[in-house]
C-alpha atoms as a PDB file:
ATOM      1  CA  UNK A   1      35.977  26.759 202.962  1.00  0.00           C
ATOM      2  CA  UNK A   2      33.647  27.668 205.430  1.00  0.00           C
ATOM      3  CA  UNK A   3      33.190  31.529 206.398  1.00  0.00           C
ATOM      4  CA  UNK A   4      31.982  32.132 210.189  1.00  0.00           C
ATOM      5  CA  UNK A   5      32.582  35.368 211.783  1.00  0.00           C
ATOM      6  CA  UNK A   6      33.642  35.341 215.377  1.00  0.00           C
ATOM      7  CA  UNK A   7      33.774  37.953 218.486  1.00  0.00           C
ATOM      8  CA  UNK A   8      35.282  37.387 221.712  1.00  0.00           C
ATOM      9  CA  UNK A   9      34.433  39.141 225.407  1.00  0.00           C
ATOM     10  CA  UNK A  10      36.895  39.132 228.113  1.00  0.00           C
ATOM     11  CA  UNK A  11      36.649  39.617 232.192  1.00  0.00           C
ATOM     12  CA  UNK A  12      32.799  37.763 231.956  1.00  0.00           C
ATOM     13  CA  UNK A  13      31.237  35.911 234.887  1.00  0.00           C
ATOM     14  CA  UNK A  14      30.692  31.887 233.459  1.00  0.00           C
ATOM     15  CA  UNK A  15      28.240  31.296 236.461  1.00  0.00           C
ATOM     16  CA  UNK A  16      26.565  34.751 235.042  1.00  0.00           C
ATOM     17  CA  UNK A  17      26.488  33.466 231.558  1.00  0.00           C
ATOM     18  CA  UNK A  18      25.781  29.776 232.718  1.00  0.00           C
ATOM     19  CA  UNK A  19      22.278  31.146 234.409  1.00  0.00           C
ATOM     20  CA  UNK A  20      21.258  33.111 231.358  1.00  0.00           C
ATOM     21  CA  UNK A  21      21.700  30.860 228.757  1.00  0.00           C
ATOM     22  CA  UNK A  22      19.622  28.211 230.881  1.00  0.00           C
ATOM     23  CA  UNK A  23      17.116  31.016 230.655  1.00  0.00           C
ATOM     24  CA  UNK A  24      17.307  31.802 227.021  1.00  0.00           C
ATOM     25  CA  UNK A  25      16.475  28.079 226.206  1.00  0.00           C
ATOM     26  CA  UNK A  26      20.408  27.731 224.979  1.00  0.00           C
ATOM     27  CA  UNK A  27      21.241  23.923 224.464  1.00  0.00           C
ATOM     28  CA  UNK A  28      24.269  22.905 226.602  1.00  0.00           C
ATOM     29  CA  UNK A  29      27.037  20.696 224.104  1.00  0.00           C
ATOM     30  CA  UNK A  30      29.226  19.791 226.832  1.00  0.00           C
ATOM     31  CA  UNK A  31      30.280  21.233 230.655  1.00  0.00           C
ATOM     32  CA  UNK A  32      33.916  22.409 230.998  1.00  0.00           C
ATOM     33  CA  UNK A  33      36.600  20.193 229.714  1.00  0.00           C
ATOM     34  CA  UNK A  34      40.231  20.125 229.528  1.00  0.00           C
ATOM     35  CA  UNK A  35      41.368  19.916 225.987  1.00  0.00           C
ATOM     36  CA  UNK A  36      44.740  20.359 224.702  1.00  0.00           C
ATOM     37  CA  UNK A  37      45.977  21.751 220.880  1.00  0.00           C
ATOM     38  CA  UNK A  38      48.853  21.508 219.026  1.00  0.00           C
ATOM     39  CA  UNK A  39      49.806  23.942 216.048  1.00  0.00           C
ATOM     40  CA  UNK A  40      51.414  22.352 212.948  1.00  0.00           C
ATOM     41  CA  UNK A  41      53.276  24.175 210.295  1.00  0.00           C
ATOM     42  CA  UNK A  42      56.582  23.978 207.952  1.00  0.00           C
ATOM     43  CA  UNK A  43      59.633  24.612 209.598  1.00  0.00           C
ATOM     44  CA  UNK A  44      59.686  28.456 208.102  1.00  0.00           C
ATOM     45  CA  UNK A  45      55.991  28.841 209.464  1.00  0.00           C
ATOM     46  CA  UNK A  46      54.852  29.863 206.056  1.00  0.00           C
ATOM     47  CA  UNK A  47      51.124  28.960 206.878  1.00  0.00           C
ATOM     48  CA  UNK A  48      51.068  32.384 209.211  1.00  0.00           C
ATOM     49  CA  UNK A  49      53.615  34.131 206.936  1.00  0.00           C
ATOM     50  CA  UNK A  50      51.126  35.670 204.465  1.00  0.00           C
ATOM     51  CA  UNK A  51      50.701  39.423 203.366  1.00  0.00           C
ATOM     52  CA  UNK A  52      47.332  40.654 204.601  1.00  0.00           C
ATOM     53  CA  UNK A  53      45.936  37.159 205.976  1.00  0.00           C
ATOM     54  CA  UNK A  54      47.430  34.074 208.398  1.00  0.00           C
ATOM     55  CA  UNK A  55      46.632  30.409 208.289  1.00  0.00           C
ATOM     56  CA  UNK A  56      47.573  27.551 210.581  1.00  0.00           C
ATOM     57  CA  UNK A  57      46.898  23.452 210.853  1.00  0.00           C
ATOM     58  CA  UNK A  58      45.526  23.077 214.494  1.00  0.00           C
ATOM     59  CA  UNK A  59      45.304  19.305 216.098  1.00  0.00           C
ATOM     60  CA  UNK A  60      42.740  19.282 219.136  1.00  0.00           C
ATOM     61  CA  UNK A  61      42.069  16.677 221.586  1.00  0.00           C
ATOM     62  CA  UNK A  62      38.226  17.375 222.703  1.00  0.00           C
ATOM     63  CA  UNK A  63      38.252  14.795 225.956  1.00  0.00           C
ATOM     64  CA  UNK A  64      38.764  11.850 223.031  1.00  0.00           C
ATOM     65  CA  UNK A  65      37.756  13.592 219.733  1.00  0.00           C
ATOM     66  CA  UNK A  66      40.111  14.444 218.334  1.00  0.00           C
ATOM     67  CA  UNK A  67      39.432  17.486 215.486  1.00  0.00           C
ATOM     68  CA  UNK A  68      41.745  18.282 212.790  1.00  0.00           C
ATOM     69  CA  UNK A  69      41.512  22.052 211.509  1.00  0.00           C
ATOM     70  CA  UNK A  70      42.707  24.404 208.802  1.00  0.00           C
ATOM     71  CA  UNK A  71      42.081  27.527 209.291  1.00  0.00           C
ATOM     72  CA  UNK A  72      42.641  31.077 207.119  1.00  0.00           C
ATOM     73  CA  UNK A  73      42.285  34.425 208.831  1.00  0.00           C
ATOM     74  CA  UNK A  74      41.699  37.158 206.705  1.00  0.00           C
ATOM     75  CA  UNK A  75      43.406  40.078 207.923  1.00  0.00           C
ATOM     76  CA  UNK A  76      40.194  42.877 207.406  1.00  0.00           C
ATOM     77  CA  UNK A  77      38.832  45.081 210.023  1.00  0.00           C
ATOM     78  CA  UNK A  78      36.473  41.887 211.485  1.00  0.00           C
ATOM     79  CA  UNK A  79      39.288  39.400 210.793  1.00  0.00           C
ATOM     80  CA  UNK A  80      37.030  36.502 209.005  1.00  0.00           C
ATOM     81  CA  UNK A  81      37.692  33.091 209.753  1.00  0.00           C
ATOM     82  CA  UNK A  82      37.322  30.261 206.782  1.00  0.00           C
ATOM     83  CA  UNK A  83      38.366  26.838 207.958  1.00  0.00           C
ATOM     84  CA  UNK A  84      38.429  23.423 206.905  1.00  0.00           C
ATOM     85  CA  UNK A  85      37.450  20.248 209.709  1.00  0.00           C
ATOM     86  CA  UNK A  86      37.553  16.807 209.453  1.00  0.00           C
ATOM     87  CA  UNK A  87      37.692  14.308 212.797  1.00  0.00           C
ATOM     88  CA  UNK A  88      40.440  11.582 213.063  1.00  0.00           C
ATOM     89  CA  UNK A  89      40.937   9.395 215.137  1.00  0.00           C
ATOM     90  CA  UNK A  90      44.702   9.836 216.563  1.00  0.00           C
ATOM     91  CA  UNK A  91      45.632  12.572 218.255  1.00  0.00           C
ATOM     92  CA  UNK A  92      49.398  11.367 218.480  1.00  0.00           C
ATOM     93  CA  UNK A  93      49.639   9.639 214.737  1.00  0.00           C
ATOM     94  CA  UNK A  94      47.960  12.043 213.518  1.00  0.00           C
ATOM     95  CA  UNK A  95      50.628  14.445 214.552  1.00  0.00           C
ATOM     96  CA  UNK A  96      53.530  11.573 213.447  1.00  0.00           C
ATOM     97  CA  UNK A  97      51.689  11.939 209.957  1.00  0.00           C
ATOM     98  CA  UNK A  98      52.542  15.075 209.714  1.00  0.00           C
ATOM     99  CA  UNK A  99      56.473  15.103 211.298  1.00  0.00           C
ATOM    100  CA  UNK A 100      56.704  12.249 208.579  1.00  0.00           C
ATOM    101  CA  UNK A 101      55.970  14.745 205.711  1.00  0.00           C
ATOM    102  CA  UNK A 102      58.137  17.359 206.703  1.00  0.00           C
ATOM    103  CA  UNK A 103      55.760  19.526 208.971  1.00  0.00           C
ATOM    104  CA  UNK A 104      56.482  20.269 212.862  1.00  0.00           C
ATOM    105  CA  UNK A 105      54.495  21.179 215.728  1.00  0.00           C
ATOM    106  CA  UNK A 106      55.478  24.668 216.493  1.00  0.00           C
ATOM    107  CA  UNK A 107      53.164  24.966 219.981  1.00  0.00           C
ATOM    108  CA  UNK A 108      51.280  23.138 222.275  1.00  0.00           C
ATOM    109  CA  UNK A 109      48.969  24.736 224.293  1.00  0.00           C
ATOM    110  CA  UNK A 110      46.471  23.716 227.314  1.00  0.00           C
ATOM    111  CA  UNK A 111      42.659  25.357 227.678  1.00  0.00           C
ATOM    112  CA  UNK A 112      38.980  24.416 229.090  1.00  0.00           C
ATOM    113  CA  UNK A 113      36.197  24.957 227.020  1.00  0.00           C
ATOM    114  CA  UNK A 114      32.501  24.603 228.041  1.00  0.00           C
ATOM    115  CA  UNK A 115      30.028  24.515 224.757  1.00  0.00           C
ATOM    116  CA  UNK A 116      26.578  25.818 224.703  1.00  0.00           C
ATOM    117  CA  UNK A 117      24.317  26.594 221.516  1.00  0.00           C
ATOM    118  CA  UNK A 118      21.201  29.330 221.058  1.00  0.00           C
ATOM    119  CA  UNK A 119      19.796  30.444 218.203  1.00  0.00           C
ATOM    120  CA  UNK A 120      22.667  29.001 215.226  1.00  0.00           C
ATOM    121  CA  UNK A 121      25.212  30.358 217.363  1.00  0.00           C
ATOM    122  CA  UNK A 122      28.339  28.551 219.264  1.00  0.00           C
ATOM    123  CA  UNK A 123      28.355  30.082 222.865  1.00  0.00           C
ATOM    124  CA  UNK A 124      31.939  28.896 224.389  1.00  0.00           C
ATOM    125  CA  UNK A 125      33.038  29.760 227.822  1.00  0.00           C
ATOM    126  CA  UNK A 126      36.679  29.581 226.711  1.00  0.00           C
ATOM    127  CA  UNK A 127      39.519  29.469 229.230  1.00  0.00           C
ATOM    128  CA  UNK A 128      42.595  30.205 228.294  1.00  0.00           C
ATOM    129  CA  UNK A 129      45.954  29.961 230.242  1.00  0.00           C
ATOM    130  CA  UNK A 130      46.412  33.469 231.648  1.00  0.00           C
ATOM    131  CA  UNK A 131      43.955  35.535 230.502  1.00  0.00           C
ATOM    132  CA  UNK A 132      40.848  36.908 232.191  1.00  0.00           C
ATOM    133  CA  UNK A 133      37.570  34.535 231.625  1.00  0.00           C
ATOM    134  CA  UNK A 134      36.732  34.683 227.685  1.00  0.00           C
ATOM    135  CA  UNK A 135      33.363  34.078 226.129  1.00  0.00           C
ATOM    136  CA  UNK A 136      33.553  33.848 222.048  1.00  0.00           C
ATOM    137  CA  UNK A 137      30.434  33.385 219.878  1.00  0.00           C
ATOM    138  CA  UNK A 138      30.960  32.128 216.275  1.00  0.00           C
ATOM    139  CA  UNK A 139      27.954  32.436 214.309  1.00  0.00           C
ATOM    140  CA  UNK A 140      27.271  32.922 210.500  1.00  0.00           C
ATOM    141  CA  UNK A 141      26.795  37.062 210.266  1.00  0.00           C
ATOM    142  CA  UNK A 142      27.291  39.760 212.761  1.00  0.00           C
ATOM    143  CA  UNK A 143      23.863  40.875 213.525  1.00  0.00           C
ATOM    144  CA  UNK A 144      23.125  37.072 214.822  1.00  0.00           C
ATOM    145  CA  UNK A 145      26.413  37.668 217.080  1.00  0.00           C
ATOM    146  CA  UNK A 146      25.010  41.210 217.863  1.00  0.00           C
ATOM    147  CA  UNK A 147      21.814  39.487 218.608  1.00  0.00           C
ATOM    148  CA  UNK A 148      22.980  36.890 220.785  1.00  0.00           C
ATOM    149  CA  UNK A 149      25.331  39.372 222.724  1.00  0.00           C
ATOM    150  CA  UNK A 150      22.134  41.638 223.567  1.00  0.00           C
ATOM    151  CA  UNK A 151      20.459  38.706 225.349  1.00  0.00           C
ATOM    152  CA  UNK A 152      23.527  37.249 227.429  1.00  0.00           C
ATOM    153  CA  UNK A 153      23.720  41.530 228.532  1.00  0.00           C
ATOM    154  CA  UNK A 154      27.189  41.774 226.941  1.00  0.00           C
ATOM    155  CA  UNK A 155      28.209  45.271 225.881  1.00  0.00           C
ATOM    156  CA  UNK A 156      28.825  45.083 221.836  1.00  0.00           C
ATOM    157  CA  UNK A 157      31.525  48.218 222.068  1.00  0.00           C
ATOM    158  CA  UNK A 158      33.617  45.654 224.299  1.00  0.00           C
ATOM    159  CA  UNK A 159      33.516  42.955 221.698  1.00  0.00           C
ATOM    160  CA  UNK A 160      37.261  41.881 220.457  1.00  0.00           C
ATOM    161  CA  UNK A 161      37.353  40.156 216.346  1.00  0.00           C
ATOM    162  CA  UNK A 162      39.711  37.660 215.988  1.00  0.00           C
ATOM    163  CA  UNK A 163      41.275  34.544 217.316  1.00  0.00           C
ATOM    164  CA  UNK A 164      42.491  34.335 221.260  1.00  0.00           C
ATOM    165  CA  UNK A 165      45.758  36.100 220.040  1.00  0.00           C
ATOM    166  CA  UNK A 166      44.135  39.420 220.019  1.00  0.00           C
ATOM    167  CA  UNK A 167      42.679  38.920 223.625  1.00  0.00           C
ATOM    168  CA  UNK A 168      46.332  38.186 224.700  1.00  0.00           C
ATOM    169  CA  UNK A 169      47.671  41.215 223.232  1.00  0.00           C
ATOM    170  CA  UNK A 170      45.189  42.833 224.828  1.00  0.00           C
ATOM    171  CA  UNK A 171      45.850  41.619 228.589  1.00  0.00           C
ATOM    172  CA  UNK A 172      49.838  41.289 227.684  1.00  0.00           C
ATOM    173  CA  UNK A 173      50.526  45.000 226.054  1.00  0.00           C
ATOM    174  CA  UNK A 174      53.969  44.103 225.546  1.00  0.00           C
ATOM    175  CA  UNK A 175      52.928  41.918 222.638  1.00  0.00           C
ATOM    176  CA  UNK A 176      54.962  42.787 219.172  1.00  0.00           C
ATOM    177  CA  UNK A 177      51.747  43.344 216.845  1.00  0.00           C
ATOM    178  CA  UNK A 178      53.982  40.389 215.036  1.00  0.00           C
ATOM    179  CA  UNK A 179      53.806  38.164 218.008  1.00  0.00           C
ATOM    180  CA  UNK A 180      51.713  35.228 218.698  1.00  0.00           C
ATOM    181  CA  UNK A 181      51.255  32.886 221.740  1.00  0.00           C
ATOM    182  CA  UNK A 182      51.808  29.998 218.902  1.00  0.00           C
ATOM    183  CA  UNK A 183      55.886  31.407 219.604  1.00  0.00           C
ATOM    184  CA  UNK A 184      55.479  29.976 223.300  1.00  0.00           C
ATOM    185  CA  UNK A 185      56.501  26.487 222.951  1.00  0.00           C
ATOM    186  CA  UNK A 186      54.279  24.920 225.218  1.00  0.00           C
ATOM    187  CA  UNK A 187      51.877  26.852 227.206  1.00  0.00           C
ATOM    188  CA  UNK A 188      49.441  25.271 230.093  1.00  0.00           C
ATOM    189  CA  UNK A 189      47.903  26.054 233.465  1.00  0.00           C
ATOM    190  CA  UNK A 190      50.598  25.029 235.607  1.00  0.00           C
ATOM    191  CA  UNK A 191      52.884  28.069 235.408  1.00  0.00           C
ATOM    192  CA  UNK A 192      53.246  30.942 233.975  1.00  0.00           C
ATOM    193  CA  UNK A 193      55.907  31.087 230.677  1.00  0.00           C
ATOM    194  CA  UNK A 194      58.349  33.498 231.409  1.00  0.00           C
ATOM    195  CA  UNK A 195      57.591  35.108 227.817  1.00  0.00           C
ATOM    196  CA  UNK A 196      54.566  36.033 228.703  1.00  0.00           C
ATOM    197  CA  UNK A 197      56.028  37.494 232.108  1.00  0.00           C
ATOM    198  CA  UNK A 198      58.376  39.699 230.146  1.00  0.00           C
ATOM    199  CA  UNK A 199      55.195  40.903 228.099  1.00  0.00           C
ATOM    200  CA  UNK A 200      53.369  42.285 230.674  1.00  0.00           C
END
């Protein structure tokens, strides 16, 4: 599997970010787009269940590609990422494959994502519902991340490892350290779940 190390920033400014990556020659991938996600696991959830690292089968609808993703967290200090991605080309069979071999979608979930590229690294403005404005870079070492975070003027020491659960535990501190936004069953723009209103 792939290894890629990731960091995430939250409360940034996207027009901010937008002007200096135009500046630092960054190649834009895509503007902001809707995309939504499902997570797929067994019924026990015993992809996430694992002593000292989580995994999880993610189905994501890019706008009309449609990714499918397997990814293993290791549980260290910088939480690694290693993941597995392949594109189909059904976002709705693709989750009746599963259903059919005894797998279930445990959470939908709702985000915009604008994609930008400088230097090896992913740049994504990453919005997620209910949570301040998120940047996360995904790159192949830390010092490129480091690197990269230096010339967008991002402070390192604010820098959050990890997956978009962290940053919600961070902005919801009512989180249980063994709770995840994958338990909300379906989460989106439109209104605010009332778990994450008893969270806050």
């Amino acid at each position: 599997m792939q290894a890629e190390i990731e960091v995430r920033f939250l409360h940034v400014d996207y027009d901010d970010l937008r002007q200096k990556l135009g500046k630092a020659g960054a190649r834009q991938e895509h503007a902001m787009k809707a995309m939504k996600r499902v997570i797929i696991d067994y019924p026990d959830q015993r992809l996430q269940s694992r002593k000292g690292e989580w995994g999880f089968v993610r189905l994501r609808d890019e706008d009309g590609r449609v990714l499918l993703t397997y990814k293993l967290i290791k549980g260290d200090k910088k939480f690694s990422t290693h993941e597995i991605e392949v594109k189909v080309s059904s976002y709705d069979k693709t989750i009746e494959l599963f259903e059919a071999i005894g797998l279930k979608v445990i959470s939908e979930q709702h985000t915009r994502r604008e994609m930008w590229e400088l230097d090896d690294v992913e740049v994504s403005l990453d919005d997620w519902p209910w949570l301040p404005p998120m940047l996360e870079l995904e790159g192949p070492s830390e010092a490129a991340l480091h690197k990269i975070a230096k010339r967008l003027g991002l402070d390192w020491d604010n820098r959050i490892y990890g997956n978009s659960v962290i940053a919600y535990r961070m902005t919801y501190p009512g989180m249980a350290g063994t709770e995840s936004v994958r338990d909300i069953e379906k989460l989106t723009f439109d209104e605010m779940p009332q778990w994450l209103k008893d969270r806050q």
